[in-house]
Protein backbone atom coordinates (compact mmCIF):
# COMPACT_ATOMS: atom_id res chain seq x y z
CA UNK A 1 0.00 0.00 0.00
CA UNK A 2 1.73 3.78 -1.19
CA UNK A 3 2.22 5.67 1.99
CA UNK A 4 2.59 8.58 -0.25
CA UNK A 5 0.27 9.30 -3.38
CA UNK A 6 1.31 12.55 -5.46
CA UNK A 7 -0.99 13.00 -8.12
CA UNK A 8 -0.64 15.69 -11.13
CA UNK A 9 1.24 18.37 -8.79
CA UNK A 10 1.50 21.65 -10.44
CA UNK A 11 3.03 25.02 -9.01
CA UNK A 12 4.13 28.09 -10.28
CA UNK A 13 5.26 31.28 -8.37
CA UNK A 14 4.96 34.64 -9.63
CA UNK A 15 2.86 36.45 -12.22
CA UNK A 16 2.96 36.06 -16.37
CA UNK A 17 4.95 37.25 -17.53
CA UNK A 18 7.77 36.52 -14.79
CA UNK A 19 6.36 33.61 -13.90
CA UNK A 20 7.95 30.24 -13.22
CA UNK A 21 6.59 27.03 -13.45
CA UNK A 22 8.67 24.80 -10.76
CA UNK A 23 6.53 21.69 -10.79
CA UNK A 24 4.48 20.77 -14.18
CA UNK A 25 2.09 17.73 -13.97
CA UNK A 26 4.19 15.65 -10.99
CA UNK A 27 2.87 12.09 -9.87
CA UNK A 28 4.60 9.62 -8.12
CA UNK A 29 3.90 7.19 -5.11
CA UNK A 30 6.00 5.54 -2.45
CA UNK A 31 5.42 2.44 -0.53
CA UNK A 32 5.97 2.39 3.29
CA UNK A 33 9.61 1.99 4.09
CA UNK A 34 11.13 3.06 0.83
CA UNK A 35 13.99 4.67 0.90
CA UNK A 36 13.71 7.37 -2.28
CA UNK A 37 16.53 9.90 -3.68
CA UNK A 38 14.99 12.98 -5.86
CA UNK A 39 17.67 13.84 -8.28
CA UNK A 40 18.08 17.42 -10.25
CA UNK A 41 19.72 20.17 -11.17
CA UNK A 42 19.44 23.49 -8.87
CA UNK A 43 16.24 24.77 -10.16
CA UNK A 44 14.74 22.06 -11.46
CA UNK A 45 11.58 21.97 -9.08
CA UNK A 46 12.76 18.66 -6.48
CA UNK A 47 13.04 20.66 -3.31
CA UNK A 48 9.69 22.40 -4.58
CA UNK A 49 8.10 18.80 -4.91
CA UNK A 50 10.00 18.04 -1.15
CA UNK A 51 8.19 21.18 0.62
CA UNK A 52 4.76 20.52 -0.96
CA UNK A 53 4.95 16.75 0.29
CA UNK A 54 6.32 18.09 3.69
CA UNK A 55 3.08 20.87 3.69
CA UNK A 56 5.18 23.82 4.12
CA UNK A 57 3.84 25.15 0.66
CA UNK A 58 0.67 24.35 -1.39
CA UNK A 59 0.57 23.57 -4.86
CA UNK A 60 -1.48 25.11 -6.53
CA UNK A 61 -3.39 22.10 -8.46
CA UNK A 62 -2.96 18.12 -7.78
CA UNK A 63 -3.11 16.81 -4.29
CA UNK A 64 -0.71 14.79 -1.88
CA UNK A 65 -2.51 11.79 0.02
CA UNK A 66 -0.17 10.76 2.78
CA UNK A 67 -1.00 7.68 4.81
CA UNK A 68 -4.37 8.08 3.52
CA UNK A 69 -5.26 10.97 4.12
CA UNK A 70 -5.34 13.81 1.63
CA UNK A 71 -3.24 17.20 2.78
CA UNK A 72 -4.30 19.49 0.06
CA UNK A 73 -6.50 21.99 0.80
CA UNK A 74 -6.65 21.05 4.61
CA UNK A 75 -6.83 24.32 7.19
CA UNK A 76 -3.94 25.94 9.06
CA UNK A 77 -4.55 24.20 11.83
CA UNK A 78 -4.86 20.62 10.75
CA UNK A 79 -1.93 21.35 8.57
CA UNK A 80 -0.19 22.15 11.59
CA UNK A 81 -0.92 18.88 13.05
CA UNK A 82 -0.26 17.05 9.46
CA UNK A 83 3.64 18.61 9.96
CA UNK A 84 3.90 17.43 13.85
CA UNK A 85 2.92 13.89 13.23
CA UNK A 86 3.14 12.48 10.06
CA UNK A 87 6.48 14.00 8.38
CA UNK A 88 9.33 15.37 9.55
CA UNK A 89 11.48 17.78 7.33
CA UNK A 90 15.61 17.67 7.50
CA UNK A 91 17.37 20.88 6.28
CA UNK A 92 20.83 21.60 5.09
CA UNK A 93 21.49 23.99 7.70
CA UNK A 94 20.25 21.69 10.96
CA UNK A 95 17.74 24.15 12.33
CA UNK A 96 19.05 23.54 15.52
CA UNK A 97 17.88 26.28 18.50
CA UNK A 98 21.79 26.89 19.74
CA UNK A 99 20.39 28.07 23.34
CA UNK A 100 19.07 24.48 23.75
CA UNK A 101 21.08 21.82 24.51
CA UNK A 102 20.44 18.88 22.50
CA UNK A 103 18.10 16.81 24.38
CA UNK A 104 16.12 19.75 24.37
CA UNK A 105 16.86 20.30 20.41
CA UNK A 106 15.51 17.12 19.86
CA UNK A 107 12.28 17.07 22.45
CA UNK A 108 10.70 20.12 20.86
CA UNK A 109 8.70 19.09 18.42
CA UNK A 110 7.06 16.26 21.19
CA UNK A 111 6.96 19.25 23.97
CA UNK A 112 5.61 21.74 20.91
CA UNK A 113 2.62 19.11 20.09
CA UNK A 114 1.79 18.85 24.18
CA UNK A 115 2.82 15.13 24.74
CA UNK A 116 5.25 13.27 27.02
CA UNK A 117 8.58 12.31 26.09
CA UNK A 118 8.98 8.92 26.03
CA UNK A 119 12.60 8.42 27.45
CA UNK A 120 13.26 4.62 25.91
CA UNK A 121 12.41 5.90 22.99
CA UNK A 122 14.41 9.37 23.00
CA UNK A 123 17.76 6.95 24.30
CA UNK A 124 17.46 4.33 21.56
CA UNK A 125 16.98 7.03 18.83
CA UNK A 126 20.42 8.84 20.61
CA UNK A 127 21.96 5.36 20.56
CA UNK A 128 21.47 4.71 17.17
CA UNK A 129 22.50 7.94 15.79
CA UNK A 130 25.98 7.58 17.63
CA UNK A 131 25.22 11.11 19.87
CA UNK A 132 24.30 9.38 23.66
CA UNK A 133 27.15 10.86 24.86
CA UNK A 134 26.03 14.37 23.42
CA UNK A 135 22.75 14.67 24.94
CA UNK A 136 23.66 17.89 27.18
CA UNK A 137 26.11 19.48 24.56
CA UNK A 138 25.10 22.70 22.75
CA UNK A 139 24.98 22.94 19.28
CA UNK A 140 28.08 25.75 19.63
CA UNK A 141 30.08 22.97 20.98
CA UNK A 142 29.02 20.38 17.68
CA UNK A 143 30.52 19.28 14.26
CA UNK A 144 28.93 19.91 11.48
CA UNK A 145 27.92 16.39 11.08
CA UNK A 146 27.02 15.97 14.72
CA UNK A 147 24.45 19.02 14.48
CA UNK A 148 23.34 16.99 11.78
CA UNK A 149 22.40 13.77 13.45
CA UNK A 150 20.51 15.64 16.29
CA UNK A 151 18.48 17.38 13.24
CA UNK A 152 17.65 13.52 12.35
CA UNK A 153 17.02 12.44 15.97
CA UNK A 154 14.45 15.25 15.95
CA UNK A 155 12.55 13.85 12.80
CA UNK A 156 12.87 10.62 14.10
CA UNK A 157 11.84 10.94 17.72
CA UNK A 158 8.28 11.80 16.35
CA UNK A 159 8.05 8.71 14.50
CA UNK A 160 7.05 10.19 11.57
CA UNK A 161 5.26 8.22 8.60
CA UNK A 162 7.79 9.97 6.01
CA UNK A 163 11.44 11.61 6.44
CA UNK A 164 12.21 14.16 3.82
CA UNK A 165 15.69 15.40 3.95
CA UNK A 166 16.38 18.20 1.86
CA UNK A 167 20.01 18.19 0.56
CA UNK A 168 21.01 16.90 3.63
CA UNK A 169 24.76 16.33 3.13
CA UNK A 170 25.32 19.51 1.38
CA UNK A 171 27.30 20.84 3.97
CA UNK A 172 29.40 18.12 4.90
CA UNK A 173 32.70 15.94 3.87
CA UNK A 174 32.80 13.00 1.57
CA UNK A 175 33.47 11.25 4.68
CA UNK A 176 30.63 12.59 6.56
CA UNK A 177 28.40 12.57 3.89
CA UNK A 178 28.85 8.56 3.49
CA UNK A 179 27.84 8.75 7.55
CA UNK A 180 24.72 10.52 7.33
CA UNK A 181 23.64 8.48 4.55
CA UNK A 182 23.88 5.27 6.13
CA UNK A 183 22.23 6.24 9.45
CA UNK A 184 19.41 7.20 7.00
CA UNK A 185 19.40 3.62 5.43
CA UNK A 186 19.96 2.29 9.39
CA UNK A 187 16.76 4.47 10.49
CA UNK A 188 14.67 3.51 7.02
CA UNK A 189 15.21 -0.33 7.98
CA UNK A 190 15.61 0.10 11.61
CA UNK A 191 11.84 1.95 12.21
CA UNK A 192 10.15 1.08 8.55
CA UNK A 193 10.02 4.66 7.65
CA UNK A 194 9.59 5.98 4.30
CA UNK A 195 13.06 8.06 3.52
CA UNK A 196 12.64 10.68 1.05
CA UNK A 197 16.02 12.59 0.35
CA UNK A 198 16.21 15.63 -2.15
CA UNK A 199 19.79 16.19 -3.77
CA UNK A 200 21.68 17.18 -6.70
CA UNK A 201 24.66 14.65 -6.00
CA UNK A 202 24.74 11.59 -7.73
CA UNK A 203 26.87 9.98 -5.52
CA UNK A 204 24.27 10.59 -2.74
CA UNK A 205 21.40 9.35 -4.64
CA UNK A 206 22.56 5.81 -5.62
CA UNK A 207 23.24 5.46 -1.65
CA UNK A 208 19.53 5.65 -2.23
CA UNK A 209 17.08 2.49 -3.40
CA UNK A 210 15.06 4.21 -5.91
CA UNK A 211 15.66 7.58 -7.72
CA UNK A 212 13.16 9.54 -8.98
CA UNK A 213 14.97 12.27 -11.62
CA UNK A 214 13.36 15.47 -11.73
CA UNK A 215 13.92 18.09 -15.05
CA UNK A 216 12.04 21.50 -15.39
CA UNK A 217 9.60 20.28 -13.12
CA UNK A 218 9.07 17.41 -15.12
CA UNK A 219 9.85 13.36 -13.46
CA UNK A 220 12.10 12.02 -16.67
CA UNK A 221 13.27 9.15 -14.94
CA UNK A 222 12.41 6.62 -12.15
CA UNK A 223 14.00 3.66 -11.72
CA UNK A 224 15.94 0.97 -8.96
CA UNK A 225 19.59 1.84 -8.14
CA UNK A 226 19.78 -2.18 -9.06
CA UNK A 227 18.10 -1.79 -12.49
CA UNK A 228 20.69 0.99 -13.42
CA UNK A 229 23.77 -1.11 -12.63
């Protein structure tokens, strides 16, 4: 059963005759637990596609029907909820609040939505990501690629039904990079969570076990990393 349904998703910002058309006519689906790369060039409408899916824009035609239920056209409010509980949205730059410690960094969105943190679960998410030892560190006093797992804990702690990561390595080493990759590929096995990463790095994507390609708005290609070997 597709845990994510995207069906004819169409979006254009600005006015003719500046206008620009980043997504033209997009449908896809994902089944629970895939673990997806979106591929393109800067510009070419995948991080459009990513913030649509992850309700933090609306398109403007086509809907999104995530674990059944349809997001497009929902109110504010319910939105609101959509964004606490079902997906969770990784940015390049972490996001991290640096006067919170990073416990507290990744407790907020639990604490925002009014429920109890569940301490098992909070300690096996730290264990996994490799940060246990981190939990009362600040993110002043973090790597690059340690601020990055805590932005991951975060999305995971929720238990989201989808993780969307948008270009999630892009500011960190080759070395790094392979890192944060595979605790998304632990995390997509580990909890059976739909993994959705945006990038423009090839290398990144075939870390990935499907890629969907994304030109001019426009999917031109979607295929296995094990059918293009």
């Amino acid at each position: 059963m597709a845990i994510l349904k995207v069906t004819d998703l169409r979006k254009i910002y600005g006015k003719d005759p500046h206008s620009v058309t980043a997504l033209d006519g997009v449908s896809f689906s994902a089944e629970k637990g895939e673990f997806i790369s979106i591929i393109g060039t800067s510009g070419s409408g995948k991080s459009t596609l990513l913030h649509l899916i992850g309700g933090v824009d609306v398109p403007d035609s086509g809907s999104i029907t995530v674990d059944g239920e349809e997001i497009t056209g929902l109110p504010d409010k319910e939105l609101t909820l959509y964004r606490r509980r079902k997906v969770s949205v990784i940015y390049q730059f972490y996001n991290l609040m640096p006067m919170l410690n990073v416990r507290d960094n990744i407790t907020l969105p639990i604490e925002l939505d009014g429920k109890k943190v569940d301490d098992k679960t909070l300690r096996d998410v730290l264990k996994t990501l490799g940060i246990e030892d981190k939990e009362f560190y600040y993110p002043g006093q973090l790597s690059g690629g340690q601020m990055q797992r805590v932005a991951i804990a975060r999305a995971l702690i929720t238990s989201p039904a989808i993780l969307l990561a948008d270009e999630p390595t892009g500011n960190l080493d080759s070395k790094n990079t392979s890192e944060i990759m595979q605790l998304f590929r632990d995390s997509n096995k580990k909890y059976n969570q739909t993994v959705i990463v945006v990038t423009h790095d090839e290398n990144v994507a075939r870390m990935a076990d499907r890629v969907v390609q994304i030109e001019d708005g426009r999917i031109v290609k979607d295929y296995s990393n094990e059918d293009n070997l």
